[in-house]
N, C-alpha and C. Protein backbone atom coordinates (compact mmCIF):
# COMPACT_ATOMS: atom_id res chain seq x y z
N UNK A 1 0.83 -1.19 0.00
CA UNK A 1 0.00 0.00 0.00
C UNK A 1 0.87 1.24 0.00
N UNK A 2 0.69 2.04 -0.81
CA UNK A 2 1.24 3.47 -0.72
C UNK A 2 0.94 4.32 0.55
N UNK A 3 1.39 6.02 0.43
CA UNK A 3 0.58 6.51 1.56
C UNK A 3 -0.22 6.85 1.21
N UNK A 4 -0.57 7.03 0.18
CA UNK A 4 -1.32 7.81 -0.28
C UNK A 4 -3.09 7.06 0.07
N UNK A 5 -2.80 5.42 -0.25
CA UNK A 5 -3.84 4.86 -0.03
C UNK A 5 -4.24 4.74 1.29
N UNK A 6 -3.09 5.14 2.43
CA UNK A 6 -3.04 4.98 4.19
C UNK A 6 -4.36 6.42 4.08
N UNK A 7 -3.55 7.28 4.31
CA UNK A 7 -4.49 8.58 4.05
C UNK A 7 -5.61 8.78 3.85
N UNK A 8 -6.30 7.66 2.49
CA UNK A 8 -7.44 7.62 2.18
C UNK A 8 -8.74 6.53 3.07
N UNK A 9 -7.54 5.80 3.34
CA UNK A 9 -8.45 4.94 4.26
C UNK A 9 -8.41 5.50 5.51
N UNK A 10 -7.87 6.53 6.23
CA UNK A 10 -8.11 6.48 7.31
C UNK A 10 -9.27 6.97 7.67
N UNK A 11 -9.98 6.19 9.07
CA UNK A 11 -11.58 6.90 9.28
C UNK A 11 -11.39 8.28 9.75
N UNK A 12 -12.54 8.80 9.55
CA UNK A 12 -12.65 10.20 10.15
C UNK A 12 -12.88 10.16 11.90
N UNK A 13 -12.16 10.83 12.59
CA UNK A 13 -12.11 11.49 13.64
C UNK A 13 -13.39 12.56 14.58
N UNK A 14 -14.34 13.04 13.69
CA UNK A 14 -15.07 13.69 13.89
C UNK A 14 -16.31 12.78 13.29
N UNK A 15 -17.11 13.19 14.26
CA UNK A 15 -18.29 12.84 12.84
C UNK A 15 -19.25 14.05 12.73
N UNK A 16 -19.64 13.57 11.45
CA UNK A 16 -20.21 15.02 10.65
C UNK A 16 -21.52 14.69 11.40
N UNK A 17 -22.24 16.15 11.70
CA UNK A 17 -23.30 16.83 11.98
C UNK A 17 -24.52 17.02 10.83
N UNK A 18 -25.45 16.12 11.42
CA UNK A 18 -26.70 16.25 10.09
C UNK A 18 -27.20 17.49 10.70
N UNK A 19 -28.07 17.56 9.81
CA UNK A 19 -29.04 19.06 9.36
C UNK A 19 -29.67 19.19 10.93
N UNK A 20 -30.27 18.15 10.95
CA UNK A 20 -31.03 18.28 12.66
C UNK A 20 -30.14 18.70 13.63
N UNK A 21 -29.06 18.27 13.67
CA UNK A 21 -28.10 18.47 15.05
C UNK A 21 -27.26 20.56 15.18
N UNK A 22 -27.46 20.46 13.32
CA UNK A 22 -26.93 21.84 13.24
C UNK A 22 -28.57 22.57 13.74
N UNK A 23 -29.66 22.57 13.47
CA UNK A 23 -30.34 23.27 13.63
C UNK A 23 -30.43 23.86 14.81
N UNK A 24 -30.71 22.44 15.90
CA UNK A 24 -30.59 22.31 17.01
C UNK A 24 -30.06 23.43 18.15
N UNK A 25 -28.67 23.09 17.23
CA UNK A 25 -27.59 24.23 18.02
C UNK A 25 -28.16 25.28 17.57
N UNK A 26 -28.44 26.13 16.81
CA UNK A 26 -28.98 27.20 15.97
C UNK A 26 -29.60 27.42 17.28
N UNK A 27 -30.57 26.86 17.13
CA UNK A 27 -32.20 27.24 17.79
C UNK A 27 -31.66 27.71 19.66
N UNK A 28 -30.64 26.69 19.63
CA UNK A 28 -30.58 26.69 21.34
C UNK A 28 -29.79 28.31 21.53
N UNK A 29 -28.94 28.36 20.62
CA UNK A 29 -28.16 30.05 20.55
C UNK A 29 -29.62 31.03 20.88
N UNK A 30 -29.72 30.86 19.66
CA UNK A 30 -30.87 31.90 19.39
C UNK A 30 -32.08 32.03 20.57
N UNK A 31 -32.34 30.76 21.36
CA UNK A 31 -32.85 30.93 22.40
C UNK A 31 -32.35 31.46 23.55
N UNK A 32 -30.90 31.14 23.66
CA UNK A 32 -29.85 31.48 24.64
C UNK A 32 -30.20 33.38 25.17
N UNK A 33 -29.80 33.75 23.56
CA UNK A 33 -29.50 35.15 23.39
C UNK A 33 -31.08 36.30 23.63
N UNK A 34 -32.04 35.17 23.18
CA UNK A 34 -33.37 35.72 23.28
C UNK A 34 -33.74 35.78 25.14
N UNK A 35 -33.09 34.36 26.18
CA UNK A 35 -33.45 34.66 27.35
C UNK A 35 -32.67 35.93 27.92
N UNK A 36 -31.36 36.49 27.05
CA UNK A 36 -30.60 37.29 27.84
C UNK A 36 -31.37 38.43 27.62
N UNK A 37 -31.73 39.16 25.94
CA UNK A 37 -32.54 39.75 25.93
C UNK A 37 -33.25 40.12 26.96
N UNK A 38 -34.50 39.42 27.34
CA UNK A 38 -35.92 39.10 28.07
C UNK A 38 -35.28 39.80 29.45
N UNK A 39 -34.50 38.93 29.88
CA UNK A 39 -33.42 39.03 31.26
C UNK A 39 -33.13 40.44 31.62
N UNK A 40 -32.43 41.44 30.80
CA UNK A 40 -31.77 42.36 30.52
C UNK A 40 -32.98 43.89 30.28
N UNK A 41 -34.23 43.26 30.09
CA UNK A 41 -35.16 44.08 29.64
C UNK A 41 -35.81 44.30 31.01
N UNK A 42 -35.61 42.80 32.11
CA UNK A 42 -36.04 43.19 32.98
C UNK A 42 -35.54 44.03 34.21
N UNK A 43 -34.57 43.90 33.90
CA UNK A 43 -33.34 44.95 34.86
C UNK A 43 -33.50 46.36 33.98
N UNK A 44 -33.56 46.45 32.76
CA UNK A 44 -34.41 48.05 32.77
C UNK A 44 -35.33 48.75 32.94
N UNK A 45 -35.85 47.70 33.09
CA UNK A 45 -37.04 48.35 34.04
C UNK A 45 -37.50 48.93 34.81
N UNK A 46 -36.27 47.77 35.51
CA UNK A 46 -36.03 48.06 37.20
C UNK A 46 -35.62 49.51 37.24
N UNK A 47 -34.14 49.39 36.50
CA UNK A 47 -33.32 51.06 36.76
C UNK A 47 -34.27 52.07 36.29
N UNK A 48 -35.40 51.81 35.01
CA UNK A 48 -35.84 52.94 34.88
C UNK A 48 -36.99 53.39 35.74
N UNK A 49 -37.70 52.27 36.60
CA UNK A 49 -38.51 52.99 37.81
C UNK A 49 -37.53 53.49 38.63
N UNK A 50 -36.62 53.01 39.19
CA UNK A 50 -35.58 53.58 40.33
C UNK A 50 -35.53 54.86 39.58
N UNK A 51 -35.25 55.41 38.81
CA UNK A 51 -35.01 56.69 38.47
C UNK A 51 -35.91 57.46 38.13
N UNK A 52 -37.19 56.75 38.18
CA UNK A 52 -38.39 57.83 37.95
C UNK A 52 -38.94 58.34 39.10
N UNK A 53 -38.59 57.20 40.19
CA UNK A 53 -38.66 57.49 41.90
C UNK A 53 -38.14 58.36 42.22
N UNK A 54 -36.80 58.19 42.08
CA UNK A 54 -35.67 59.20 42.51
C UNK A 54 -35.75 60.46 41.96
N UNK A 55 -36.54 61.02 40.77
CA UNK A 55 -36.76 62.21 40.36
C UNK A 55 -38.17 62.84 41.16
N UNK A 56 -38.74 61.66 40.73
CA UNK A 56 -40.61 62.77 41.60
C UNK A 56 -39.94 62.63 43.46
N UNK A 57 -39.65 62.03 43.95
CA UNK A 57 -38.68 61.85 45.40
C UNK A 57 -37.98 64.14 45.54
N UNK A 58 -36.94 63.58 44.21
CA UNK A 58 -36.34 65.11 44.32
C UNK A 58 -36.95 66.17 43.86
N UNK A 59 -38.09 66.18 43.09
CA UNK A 59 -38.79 67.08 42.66
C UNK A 59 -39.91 67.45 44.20
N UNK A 60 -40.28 66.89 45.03
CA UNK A 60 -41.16 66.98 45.74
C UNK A 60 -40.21 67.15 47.10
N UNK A 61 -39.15 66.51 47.79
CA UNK A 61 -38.41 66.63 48.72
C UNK A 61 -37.16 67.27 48.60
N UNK A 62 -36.56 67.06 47.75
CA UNK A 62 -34.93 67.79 47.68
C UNK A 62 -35.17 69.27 47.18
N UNK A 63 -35.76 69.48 46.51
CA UNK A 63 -35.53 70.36 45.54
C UNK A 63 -36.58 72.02 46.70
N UNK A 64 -37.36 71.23 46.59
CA UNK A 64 -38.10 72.94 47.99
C UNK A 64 -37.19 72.80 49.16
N UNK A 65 -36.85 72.29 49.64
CA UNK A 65 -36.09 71.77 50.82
C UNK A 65 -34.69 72.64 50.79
N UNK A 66 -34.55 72.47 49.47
CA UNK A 66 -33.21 73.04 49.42
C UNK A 66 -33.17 75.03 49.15
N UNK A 67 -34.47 74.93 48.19
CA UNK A 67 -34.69 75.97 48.35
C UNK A 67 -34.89 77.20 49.13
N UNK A 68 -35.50 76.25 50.57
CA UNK A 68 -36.23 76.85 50.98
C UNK A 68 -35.04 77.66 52.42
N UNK A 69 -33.81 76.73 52.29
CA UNK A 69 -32.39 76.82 52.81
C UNK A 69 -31.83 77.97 52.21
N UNK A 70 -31.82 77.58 51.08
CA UNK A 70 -30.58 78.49 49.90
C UNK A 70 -31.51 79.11 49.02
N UNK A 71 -32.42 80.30 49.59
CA UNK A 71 -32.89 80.86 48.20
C UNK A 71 -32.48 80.68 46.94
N UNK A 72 -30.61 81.13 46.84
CA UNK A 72 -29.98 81.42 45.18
C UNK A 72 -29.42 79.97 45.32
N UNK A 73 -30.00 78.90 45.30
CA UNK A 73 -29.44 77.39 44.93
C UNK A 73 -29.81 77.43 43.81
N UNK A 74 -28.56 76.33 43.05
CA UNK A 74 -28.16 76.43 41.75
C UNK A 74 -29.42 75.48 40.92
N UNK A 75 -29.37 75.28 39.71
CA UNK A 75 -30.24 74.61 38.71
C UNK A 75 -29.62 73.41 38.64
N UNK A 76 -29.06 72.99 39.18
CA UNK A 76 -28.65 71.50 39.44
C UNK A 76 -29.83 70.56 40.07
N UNK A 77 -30.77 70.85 40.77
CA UNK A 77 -31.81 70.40 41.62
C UNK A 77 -32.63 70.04 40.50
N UNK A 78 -33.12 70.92 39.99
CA UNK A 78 -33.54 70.60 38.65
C UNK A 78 -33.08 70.28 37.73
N UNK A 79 -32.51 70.28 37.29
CA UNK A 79 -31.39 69.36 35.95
C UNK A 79 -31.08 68.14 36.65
N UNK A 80 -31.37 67.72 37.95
CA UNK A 80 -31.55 65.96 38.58
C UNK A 80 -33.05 65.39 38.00
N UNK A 81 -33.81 66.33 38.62
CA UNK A 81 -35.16 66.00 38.37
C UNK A 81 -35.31 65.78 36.52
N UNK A 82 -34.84 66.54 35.82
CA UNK A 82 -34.77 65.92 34.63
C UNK A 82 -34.41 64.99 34.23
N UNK A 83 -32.85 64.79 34.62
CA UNK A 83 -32.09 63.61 33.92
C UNK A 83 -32.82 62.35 34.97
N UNK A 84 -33.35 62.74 36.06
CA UNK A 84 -34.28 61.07 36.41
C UNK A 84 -35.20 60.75 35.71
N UNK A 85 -36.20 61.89 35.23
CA UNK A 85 -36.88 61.54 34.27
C UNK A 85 -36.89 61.05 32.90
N UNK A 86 -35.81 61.86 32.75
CA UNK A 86 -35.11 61.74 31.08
C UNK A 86 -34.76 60.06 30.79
N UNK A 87 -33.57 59.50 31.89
CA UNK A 87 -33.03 58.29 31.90
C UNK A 87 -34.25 57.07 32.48
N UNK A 88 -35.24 57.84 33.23
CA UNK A 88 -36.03 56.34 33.38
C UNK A 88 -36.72 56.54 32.39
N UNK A 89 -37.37 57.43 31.83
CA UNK A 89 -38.06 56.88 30.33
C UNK A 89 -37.17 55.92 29.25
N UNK A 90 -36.01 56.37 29.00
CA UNK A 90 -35.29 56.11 28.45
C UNK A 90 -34.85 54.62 28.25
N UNK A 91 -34.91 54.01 29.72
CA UNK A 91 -34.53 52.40 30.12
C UNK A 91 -35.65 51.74 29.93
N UNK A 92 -36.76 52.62 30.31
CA UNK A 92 -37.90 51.74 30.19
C UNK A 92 -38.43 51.89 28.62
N UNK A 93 -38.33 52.58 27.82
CA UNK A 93 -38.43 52.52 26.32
C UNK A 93 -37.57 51.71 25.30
N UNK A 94 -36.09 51.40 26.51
CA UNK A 94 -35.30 50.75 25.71
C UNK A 94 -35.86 48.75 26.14
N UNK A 95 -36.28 48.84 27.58
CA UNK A 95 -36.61 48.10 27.92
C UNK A 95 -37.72 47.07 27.24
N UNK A 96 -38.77 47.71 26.99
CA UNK A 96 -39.72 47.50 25.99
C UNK A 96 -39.15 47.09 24.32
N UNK A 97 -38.65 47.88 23.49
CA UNK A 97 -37.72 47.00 22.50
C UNK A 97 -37.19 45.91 22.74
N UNK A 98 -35.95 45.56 23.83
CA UNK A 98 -35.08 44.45 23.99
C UNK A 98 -36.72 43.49 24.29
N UNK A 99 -37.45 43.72 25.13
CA UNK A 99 -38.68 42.38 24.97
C UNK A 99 -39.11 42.29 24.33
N UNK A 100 -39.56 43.10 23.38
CA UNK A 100 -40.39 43.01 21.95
C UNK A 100 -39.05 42.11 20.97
N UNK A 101 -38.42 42.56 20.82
CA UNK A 101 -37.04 41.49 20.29
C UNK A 101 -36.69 40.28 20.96
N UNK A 102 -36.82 40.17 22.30
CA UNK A 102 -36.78 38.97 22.45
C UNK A 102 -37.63 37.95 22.44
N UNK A 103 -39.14 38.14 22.76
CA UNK A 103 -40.13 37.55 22.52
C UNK A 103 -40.36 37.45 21.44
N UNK A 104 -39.99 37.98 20.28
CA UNK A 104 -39.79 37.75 19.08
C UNK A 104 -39.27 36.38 18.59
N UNK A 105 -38.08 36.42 18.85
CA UNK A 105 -37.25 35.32 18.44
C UNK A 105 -37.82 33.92 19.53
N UNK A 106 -37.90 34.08 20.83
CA UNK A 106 -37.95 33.22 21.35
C UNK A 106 -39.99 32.14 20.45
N UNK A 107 -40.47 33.03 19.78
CA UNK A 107 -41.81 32.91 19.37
C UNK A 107 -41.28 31.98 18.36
N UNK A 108 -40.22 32.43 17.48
CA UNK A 108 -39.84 32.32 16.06
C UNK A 108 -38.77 30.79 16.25
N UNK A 109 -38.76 30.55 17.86
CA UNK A 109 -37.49 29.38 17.83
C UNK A 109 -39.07 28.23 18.43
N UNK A 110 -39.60 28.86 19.08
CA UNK A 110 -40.75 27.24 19.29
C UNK A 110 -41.34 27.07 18.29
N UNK A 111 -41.73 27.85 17.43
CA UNK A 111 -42.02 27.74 15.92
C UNK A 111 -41.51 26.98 15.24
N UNK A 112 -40.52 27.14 15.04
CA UNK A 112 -39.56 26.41 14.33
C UNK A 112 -39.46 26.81 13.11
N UNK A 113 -39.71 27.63 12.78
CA UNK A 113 -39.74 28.91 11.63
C UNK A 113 -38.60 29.78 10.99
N UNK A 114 -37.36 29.50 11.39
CA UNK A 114 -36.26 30.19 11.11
C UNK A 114 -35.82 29.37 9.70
N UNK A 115 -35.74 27.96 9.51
CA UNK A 115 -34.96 27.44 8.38
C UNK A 115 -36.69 26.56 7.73
């Protein structure tokens, strides 16, 4: 025997992956990434009530309070009360997308609708 014929006979080492086993993996990613999604949407939530608290909180307690100390207190009191408002809309709008995207896919993987 040559080597050439060693080479050819030797068995394969791996074995190949049918269509089902690749899908499989597919689907389980795609589910993976869809629970982090879901996951991730729910922790913005979270931060964006914490920060909608923390603004009506300083709009109603910090902010007269401070005033009522420091007549000429600065616009910082208010420019809090904004950016709490600003950033919890913000998490919670982003929040809402990442679930709408993930419930998406996770819809589209029990389906079985991707391939």
């Amino acid at each position: 025997m040559s080597k050439k014929e060693k080479e050819v006979k030797k068995p394969s080492k791996r074995p190949i992956p049918t269509w089902e086993d690749i899908t499989d993996q597919v689907y389980s990613k795609i589910m993976w990434y869809a629970t982090r999604f879901i996951i991730f949407s729910i922790v913005g939530v979270v931060v964006g009530f914490i920060a909608i608290i923390y603004a009506i909180l300083a709009m109603y307690f910090v902010v007269p309070s401070i005033m009522a100390l420091i007549p000429s207190a600065s616009p910082l009191q208010d420019f809090s009360v904004f950016l709490g408002v600003f950033i919890g809309v913000g998490a919670i709008a982003a929040s809402i997308v990442l679930l709408a995207w993930g419930l998406f896919w996770r819809r589209k993987v029990d389906n079985r609708t991707i391939f």
